[in-house]
PDB file of N, CA and C in Angstrom:
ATOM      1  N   UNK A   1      10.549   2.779   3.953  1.00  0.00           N
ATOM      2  CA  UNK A   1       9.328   2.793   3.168  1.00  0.00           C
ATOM      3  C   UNK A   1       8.734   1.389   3.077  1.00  0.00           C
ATOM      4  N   UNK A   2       9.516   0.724   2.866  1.00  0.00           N
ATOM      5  CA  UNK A   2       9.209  -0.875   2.817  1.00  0.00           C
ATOM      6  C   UNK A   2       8.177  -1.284   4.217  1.00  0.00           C
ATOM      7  N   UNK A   3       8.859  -0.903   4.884  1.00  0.00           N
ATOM      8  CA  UNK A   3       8.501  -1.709   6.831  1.00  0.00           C
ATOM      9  C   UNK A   3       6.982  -0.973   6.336  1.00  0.00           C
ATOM     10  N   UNK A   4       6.922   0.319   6.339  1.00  0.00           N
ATOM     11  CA  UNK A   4       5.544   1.324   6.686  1.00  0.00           C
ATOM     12  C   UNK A   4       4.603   0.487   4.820  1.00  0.00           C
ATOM     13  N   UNK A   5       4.882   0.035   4.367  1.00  0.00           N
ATOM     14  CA  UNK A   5       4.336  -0.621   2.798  1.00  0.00           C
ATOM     15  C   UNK A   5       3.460  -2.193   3.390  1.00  0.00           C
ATOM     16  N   UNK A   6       4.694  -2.782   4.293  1.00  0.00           N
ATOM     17  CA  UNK A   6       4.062  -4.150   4.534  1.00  0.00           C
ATOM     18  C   UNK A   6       3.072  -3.910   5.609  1.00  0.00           C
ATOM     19  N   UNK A   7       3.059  -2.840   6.832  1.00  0.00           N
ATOM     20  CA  UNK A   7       2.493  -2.852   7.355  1.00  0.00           C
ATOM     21  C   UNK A   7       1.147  -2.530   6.815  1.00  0.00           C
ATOM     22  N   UNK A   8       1.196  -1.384   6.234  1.00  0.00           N
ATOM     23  CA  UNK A   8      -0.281  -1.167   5.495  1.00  0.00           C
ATOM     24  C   UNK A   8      -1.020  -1.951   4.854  1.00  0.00           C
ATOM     25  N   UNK A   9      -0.202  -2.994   3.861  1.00  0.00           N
ATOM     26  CA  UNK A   9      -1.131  -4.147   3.300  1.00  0.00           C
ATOM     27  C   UNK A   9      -1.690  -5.075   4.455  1.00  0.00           C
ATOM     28  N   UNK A  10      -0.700  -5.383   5.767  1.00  0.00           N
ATOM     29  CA  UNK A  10      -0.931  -6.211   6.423  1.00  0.00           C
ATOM     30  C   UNK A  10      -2.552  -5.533   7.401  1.00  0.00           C
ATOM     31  N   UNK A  11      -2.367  -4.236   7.626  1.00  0.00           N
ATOM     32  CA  UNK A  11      -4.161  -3.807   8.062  1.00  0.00           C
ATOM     33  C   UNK A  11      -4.829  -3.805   7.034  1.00  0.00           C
ATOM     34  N   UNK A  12      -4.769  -4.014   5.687  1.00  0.00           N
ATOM     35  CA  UNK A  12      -5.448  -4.016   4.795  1.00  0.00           C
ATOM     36  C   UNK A  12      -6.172  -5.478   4.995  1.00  0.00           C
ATOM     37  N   UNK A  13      -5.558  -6.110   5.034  1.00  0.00           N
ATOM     38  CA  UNK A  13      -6.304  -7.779   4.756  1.00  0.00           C
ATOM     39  C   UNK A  13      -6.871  -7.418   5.792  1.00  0.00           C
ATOM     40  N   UNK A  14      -6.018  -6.957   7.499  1.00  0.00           N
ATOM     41  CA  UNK A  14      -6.695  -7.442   8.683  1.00  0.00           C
ATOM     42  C   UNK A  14      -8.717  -7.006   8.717  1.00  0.00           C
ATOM     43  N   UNK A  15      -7.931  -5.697   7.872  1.00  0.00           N
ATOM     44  CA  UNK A  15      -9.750  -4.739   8.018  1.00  0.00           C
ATOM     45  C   UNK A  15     -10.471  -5.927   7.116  1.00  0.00           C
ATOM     46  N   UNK A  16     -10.041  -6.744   5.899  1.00  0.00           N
ATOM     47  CA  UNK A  16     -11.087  -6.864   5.147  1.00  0.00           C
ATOM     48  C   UNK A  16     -11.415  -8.494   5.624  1.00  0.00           C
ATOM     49  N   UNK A  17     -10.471  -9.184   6.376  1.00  0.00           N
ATOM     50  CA  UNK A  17     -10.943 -10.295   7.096  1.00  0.00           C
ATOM     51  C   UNK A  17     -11.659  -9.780   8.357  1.00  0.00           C
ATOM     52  N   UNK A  18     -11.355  -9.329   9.250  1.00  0.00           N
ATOM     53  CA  UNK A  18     -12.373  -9.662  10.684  1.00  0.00           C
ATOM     54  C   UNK A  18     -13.625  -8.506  10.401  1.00  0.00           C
ATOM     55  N   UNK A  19     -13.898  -7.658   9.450  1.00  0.00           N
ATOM     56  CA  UNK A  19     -14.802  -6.646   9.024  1.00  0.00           C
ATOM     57  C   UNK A  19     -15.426  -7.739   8.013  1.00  0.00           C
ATOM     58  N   UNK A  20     -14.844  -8.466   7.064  1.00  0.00           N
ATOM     59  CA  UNK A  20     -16.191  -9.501   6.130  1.00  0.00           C
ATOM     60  C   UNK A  20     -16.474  -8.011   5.240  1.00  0.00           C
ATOM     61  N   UNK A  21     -15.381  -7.223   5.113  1.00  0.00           N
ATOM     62  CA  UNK A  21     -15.769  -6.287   4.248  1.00  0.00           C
ATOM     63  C   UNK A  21     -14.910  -6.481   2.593  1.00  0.00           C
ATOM     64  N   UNK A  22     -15.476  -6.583   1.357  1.00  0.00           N
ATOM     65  CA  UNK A  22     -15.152  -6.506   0.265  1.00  0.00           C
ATOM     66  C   UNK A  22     -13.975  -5.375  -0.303  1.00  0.00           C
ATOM     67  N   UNK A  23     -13.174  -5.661  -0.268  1.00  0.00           N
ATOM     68  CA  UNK A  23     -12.135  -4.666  -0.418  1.00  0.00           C
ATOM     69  C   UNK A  23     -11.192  -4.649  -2.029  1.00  0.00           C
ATOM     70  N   UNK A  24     -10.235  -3.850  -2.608  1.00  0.00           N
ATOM     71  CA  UNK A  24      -9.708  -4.143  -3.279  1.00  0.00           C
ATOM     72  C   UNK A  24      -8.742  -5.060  -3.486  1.00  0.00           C
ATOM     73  N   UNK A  25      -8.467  -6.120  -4.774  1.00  0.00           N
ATOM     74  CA  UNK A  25      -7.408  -7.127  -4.459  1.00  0.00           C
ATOM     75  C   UNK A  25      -6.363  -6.380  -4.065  1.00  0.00           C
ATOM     76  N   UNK A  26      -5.808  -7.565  -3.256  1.00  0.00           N
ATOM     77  CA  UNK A  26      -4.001  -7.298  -2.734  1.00  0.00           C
ATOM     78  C   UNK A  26      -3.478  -6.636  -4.205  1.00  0.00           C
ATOM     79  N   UNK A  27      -3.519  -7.559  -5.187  1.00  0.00           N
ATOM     80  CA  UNK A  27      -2.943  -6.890  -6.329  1.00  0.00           C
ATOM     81  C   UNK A  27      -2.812  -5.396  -6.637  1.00  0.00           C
ATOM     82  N   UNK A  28      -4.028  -4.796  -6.003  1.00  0.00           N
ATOM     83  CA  UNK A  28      -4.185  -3.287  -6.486  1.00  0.00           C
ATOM     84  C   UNK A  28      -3.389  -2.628  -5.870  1.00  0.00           C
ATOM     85  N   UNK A  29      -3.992  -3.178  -4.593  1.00  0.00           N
ATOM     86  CA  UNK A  29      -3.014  -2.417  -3.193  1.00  0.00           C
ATOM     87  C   UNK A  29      -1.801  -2.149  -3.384  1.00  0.00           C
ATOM     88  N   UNK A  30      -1.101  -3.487  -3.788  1.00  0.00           N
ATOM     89  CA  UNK A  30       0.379  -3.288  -4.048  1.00  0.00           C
ATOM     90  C   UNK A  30       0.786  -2.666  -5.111  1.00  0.00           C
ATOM     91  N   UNK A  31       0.267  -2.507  -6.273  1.00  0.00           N
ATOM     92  CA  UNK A  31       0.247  -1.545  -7.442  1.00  0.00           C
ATOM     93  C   UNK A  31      -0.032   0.288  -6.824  1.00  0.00           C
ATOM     94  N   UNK A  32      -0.601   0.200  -6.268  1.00  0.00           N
ATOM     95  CA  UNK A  32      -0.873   1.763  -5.448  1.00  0.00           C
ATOM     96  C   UNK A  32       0.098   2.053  -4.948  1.00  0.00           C
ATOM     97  N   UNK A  33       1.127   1.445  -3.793  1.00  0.00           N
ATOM     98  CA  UNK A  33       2.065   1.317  -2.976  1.00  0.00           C
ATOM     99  C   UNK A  33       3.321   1.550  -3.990  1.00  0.00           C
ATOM    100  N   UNK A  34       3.110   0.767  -5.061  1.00  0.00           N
ATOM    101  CA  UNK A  34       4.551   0.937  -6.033  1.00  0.00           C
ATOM    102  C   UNK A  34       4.643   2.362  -6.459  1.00  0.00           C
ATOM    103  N   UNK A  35       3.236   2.373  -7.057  1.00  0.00           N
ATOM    104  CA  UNK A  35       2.906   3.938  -7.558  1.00  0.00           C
ATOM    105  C   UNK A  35       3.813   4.886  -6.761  1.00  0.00           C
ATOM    106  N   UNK A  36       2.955   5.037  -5.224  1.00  0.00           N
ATOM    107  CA  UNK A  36       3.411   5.945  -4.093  1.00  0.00           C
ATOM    108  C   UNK A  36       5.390   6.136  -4.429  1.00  0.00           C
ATOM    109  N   UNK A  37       5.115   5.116  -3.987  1.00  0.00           N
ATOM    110  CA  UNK A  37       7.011   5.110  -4.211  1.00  0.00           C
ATOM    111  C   UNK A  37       7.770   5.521  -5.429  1.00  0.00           C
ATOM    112  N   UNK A  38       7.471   4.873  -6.150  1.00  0.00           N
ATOM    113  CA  UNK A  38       7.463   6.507  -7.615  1.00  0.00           C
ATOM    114  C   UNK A  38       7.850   7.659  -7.272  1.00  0.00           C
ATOM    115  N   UNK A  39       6.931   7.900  -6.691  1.00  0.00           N
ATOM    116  CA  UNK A  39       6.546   9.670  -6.706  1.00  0.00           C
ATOM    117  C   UNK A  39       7.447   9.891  -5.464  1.00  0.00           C
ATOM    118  N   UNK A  40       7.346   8.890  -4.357  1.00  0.00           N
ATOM    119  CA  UNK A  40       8.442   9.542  -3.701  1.00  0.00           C
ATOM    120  C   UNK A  40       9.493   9.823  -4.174  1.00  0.00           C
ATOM    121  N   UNK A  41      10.515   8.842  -5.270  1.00  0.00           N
ATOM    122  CA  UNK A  41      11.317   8.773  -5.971  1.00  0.00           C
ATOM    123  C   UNK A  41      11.632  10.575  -6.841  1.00  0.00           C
ATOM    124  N   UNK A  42      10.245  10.457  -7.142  1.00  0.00           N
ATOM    125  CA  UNK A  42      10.421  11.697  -7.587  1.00  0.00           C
ATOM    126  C   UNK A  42      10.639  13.104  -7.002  1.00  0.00           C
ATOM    127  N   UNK A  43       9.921  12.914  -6.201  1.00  0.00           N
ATOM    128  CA  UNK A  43      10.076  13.991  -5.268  1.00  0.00           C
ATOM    129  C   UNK A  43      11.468  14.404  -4.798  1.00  0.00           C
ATOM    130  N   UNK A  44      12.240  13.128  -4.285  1.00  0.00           N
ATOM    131  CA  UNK A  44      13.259  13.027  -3.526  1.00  0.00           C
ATOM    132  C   UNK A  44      14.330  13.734  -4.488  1.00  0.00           C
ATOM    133  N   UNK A  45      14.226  13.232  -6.138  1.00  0.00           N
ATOM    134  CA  UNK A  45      14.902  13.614  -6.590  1.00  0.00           C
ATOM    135  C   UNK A  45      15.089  15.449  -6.836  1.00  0.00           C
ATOM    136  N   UNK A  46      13.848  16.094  -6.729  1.00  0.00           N
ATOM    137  CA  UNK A  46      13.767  17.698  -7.161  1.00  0.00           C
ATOM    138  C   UNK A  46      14.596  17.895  -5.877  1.00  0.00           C
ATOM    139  N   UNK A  47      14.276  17.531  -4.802  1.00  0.00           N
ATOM    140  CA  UNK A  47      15.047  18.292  -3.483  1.00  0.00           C
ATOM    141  C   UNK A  47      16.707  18.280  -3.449  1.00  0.00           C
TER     142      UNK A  47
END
């Protein structure tokens, strides 16, 4: 989960540097990502 976490932030910046597009802070991103993992947590646990 980690490897597939860094990669996603890491196209995150890439889109919002060579696009000059306004994006959400890293901060959020990684708050979303924690979230996700939560719920995987949770999930994992009903099964």
């Amino acid at each position: 989960m980690k490897h597939i976490a860094d990669m996603a932030l890491n196209a995150y910046k890439k889109i919002s540097k060579e696009l000059g597009v306004e994006m959400h802070s890293m901060e959020s991103a990684e708050r979303r990502i924690r979230e996700l993992h939560k719920g995987k947590e949770k999930i994992y646990g009903i099964i």
